[in-house]
PDB file of N, CA and C in Angstrom:
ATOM      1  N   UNK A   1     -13.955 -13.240   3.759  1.00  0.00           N
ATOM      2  CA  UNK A   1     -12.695 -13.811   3.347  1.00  0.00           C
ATOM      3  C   UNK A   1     -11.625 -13.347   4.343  1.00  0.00           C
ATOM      4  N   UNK A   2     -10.313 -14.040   5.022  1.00  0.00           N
ATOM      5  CA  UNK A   2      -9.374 -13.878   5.534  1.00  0.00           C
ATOM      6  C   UNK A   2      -8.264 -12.935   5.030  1.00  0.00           C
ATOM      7  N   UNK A   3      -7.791 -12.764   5.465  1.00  0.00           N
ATOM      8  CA  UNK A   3      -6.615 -12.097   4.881  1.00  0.00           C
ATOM      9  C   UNK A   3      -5.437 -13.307   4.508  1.00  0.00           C
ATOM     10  N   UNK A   4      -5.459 -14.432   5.214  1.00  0.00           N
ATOM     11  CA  UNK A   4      -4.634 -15.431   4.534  1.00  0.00           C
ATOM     12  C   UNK A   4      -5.218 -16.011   3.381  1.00  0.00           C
ATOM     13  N   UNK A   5      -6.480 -15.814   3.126  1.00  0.00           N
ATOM     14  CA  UNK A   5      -7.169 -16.528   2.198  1.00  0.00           C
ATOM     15  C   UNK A   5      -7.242 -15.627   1.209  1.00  0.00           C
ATOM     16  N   UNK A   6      -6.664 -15.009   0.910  1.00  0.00           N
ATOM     17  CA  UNK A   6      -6.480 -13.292   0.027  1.00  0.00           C
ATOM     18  C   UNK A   6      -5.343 -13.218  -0.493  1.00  0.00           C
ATOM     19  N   UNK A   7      -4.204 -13.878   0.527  1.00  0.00           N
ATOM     20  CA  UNK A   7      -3.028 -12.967   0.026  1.00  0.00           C
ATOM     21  C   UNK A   7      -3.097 -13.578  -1.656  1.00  0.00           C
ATOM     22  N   UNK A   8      -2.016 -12.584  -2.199  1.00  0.00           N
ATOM     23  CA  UNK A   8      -1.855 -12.652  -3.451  1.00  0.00           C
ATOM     24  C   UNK A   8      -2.835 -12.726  -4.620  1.00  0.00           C
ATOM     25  N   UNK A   9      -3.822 -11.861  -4.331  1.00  0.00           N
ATOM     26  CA  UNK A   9      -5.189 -11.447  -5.031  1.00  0.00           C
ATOM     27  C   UNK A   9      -5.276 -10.055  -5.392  1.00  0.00           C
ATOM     28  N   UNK A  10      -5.590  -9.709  -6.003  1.00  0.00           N
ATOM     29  CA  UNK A  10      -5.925  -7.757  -5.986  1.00  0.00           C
ATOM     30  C   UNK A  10      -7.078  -7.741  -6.406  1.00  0.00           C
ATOM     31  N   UNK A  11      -8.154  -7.153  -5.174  1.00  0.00           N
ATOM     32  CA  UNK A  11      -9.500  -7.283  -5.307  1.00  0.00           C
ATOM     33  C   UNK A  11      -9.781  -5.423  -5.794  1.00  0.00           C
ATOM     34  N   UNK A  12     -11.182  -5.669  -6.152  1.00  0.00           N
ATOM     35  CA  UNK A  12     -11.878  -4.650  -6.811  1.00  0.00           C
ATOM     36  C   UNK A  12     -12.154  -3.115  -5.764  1.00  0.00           C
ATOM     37  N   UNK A  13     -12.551  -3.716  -4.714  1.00  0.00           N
ATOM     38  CA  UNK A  13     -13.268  -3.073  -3.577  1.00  0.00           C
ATOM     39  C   UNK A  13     -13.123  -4.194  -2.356  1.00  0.00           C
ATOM     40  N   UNK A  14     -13.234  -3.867  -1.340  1.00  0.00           N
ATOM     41  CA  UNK A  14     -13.369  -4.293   0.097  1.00  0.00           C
ATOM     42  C   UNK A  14     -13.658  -3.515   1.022  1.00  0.00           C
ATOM     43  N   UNK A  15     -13.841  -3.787   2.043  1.00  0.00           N
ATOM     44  CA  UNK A  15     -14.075  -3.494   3.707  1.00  0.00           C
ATOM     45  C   UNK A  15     -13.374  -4.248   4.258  1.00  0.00           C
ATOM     46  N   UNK A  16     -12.303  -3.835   5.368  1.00  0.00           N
ATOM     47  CA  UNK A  16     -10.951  -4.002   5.625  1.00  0.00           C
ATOM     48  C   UNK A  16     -11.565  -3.957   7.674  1.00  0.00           C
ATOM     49  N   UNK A  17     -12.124  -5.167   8.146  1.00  0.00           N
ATOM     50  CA  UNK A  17     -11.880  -4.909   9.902  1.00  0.00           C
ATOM     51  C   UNK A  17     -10.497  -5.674   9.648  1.00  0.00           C
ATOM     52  N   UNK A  18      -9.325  -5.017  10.792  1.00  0.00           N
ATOM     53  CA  UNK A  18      -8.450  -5.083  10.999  1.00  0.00           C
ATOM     54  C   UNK A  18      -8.117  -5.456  12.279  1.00  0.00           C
ATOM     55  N   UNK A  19      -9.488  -5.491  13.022  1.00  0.00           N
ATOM     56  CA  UNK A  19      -9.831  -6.108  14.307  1.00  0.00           C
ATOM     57  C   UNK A  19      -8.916  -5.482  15.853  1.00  0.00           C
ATOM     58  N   UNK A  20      -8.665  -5.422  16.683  1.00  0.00           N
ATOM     59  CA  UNK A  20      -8.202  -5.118  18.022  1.00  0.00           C
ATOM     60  C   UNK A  20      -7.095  -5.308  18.221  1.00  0.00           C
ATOM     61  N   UNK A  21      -6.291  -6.094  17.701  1.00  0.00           N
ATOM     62  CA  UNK A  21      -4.881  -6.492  17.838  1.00  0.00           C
ATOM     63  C   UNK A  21      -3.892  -7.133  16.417  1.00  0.00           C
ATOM     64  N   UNK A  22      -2.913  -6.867  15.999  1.00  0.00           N
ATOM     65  CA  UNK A  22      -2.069  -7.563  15.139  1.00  0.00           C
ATOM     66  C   UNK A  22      -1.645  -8.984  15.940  1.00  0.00           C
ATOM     67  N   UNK A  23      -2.417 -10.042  14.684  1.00  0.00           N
ATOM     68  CA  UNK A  23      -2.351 -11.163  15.349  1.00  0.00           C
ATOM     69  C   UNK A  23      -0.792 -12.121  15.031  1.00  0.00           C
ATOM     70  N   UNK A  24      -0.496 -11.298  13.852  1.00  0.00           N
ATOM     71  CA  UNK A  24       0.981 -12.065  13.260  1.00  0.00           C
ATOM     72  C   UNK A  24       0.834 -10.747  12.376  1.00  0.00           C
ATOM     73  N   UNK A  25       2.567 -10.650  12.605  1.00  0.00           N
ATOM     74  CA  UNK A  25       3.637  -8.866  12.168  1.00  0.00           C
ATOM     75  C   UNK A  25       3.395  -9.266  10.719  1.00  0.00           C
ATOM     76  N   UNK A  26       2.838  -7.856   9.816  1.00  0.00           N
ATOM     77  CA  UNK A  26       2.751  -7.798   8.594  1.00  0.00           C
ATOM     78  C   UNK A  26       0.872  -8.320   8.408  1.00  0.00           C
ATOM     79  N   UNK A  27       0.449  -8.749   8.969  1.00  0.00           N
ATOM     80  CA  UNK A  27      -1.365  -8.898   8.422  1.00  0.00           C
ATOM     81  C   UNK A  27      -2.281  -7.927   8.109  1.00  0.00           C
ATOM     82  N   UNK A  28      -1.855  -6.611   8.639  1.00  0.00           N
ATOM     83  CA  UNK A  28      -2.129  -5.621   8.112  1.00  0.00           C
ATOM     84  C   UNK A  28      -1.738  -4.986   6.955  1.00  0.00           C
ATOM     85  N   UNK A  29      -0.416  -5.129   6.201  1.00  0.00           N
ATOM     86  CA  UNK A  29       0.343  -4.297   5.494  1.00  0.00           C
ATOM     87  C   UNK A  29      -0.231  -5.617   4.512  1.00  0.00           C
ATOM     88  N   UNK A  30      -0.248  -6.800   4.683  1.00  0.00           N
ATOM     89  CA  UNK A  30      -0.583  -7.390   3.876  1.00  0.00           C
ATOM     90  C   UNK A  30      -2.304  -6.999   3.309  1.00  0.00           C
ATOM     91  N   UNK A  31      -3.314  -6.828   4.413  1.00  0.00           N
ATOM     92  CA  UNK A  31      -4.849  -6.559   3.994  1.00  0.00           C
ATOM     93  C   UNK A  31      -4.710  -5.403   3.028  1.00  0.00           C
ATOM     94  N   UNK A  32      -3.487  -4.539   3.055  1.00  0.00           N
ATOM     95  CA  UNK A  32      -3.559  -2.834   2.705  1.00  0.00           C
ATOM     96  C   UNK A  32      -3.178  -3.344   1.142  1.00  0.00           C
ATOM     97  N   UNK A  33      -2.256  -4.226   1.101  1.00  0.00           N
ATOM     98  CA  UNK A  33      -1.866  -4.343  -0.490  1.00  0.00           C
ATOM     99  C   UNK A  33      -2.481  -5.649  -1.243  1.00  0.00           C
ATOM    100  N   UNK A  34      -3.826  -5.563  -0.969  1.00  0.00           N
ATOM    101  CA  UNK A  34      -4.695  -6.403  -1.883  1.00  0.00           C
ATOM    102  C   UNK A  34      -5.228  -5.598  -3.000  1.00  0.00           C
ATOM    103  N   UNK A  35      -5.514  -4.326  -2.877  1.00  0.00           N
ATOM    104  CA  UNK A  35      -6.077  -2.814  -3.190  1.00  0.00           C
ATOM    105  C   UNK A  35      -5.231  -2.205  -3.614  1.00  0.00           C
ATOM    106  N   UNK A  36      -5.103  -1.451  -4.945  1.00  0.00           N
ATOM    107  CA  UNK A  36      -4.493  -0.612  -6.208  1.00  0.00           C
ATOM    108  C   UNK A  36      -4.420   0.934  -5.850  1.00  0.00           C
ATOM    109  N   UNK A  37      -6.008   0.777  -5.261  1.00  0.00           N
ATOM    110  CA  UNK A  37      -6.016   2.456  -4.904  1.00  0.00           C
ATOM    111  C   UNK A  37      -6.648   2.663  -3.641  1.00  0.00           C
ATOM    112  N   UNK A  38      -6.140   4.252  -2.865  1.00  0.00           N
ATOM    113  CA  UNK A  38      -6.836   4.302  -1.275  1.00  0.00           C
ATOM    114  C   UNK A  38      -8.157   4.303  -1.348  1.00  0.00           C
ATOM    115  N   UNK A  39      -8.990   4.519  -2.162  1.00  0.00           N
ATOM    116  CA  UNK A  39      -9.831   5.105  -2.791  1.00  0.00           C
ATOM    117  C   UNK A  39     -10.981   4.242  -2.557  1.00  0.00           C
ATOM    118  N   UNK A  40     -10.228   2.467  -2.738  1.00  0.00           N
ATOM    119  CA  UNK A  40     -10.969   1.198  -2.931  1.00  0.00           C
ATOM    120  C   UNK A  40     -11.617   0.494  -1.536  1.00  0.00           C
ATOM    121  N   UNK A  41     -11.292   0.796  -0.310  1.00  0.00           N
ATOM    122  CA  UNK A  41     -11.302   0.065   0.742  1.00  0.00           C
ATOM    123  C   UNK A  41     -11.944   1.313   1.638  1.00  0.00           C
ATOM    124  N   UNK A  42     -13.050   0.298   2.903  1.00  0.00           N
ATOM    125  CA  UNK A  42     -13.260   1.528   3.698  1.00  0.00           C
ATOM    126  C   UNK A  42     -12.716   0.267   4.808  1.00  0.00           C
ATOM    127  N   UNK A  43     -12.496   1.098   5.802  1.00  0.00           N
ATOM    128  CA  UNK A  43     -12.375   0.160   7.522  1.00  0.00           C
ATOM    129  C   UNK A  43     -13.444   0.144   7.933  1.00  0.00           C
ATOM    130  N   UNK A  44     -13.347  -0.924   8.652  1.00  0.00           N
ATOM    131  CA  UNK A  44     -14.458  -1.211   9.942  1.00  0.00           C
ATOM    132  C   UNK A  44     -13.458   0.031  11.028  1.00  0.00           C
ATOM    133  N   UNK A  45     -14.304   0.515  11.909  1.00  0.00           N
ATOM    134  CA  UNK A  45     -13.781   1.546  13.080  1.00  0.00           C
ATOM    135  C   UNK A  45     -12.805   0.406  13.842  1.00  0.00           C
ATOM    136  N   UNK A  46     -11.821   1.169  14.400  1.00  0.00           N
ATOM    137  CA  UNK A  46     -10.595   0.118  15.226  1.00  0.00           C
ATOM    138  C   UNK A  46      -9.933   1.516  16.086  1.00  0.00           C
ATOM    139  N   UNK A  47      -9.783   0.953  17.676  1.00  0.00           N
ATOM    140  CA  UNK A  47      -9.248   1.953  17.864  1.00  0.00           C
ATOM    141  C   UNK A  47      -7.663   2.733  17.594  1.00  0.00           C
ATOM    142  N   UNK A  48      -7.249   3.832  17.911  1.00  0.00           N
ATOM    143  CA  UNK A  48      -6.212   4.370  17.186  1.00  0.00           C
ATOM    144  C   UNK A  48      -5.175   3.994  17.845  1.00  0.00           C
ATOM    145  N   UNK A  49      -4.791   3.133  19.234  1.00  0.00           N
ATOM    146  CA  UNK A  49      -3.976   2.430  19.832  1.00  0.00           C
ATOM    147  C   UNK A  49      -3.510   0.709  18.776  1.00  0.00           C
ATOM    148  N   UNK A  50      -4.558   0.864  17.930  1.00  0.00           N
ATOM    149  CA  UNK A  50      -4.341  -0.760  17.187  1.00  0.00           C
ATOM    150  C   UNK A  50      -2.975  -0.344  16.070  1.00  0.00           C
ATOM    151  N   UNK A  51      -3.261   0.999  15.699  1.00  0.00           N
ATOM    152  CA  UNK A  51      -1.456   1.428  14.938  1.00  0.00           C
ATOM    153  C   UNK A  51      -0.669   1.639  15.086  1.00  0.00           C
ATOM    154  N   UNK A  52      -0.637   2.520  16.489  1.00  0.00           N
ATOM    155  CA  UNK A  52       0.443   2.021  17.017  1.00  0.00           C
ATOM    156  C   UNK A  52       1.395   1.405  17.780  1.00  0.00           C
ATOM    157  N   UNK A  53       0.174   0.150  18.339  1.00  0.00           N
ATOM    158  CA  UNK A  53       0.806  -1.002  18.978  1.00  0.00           C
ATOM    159  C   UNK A  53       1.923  -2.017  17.304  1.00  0.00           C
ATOM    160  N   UNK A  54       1.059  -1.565  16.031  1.00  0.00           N
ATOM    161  CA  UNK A  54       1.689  -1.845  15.019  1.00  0.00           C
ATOM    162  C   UNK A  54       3.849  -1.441  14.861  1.00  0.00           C
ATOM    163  N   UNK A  55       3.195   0.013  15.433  1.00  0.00           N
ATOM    164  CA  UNK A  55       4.373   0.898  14.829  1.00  0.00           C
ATOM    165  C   UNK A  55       5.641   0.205  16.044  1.00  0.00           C
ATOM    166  N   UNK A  56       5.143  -0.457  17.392  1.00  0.00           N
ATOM    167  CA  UNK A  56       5.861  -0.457  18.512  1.00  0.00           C
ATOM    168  C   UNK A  56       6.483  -1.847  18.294  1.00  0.00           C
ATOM    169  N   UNK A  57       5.339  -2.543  17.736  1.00  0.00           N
ATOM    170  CA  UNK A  57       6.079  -3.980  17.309  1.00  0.00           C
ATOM    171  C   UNK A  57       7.231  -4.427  16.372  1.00  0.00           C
ATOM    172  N   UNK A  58       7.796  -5.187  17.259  1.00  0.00           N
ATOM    173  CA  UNK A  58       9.341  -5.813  16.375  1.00  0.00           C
ATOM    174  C   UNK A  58       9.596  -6.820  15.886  1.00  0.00           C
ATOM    175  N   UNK A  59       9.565  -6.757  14.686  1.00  0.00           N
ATOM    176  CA  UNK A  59      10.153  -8.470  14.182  1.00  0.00           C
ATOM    177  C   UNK A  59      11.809  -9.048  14.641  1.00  0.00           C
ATOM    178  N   UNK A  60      10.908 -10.555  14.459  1.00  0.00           N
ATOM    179  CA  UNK A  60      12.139 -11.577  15.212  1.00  0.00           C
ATOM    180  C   UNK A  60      13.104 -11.688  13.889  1.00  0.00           C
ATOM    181  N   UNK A  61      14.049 -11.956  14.129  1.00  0.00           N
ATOM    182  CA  UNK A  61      14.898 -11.826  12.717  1.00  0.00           C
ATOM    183  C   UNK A  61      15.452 -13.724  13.066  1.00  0.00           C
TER     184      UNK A  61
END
C-alpha cells in the first residue's frame, strides 16, 4: 500500500520503507501518523542522510 493510498487510515501494524529520498514535503510525517504507537511499525533500513535531507528541506508557502 502507498502512503497516498493510506492517508487517513490508522493501521494495526506496518513496515514503513521510506525509500532514498522525500519525494513530496510531509510523506514521511504523514507514513509516521498512520500508527498510535512507536511500538507498531518497524523500517525498512534507509540511510541516515534520508533525515536529514528531511530536516534541510523547506516548504514553499
Amino acid at each position: 500500500m502507498t502512503i497516498h493510498k493510506s492517508q487517513g487510515q490508522t493501521l494495526k501494524k506496518a513496515t514503513i520503507d521510506l525509500g532514498k529520498s522525500e519525494r513530496s514535503l510531509g510523506l514521511t510525517f504523514v507514513a509516521l501518523s498512520l500508527l498510535k504507537n512507536i511500538n507498531d511499525f518497524l523500517f525498512v533500513p534507509f540511510p541516515y542522510d534520508r533525515l536529514t535531507k528531511i530536516k534541510e528541506s523547506k516548504q514553499k508557502n
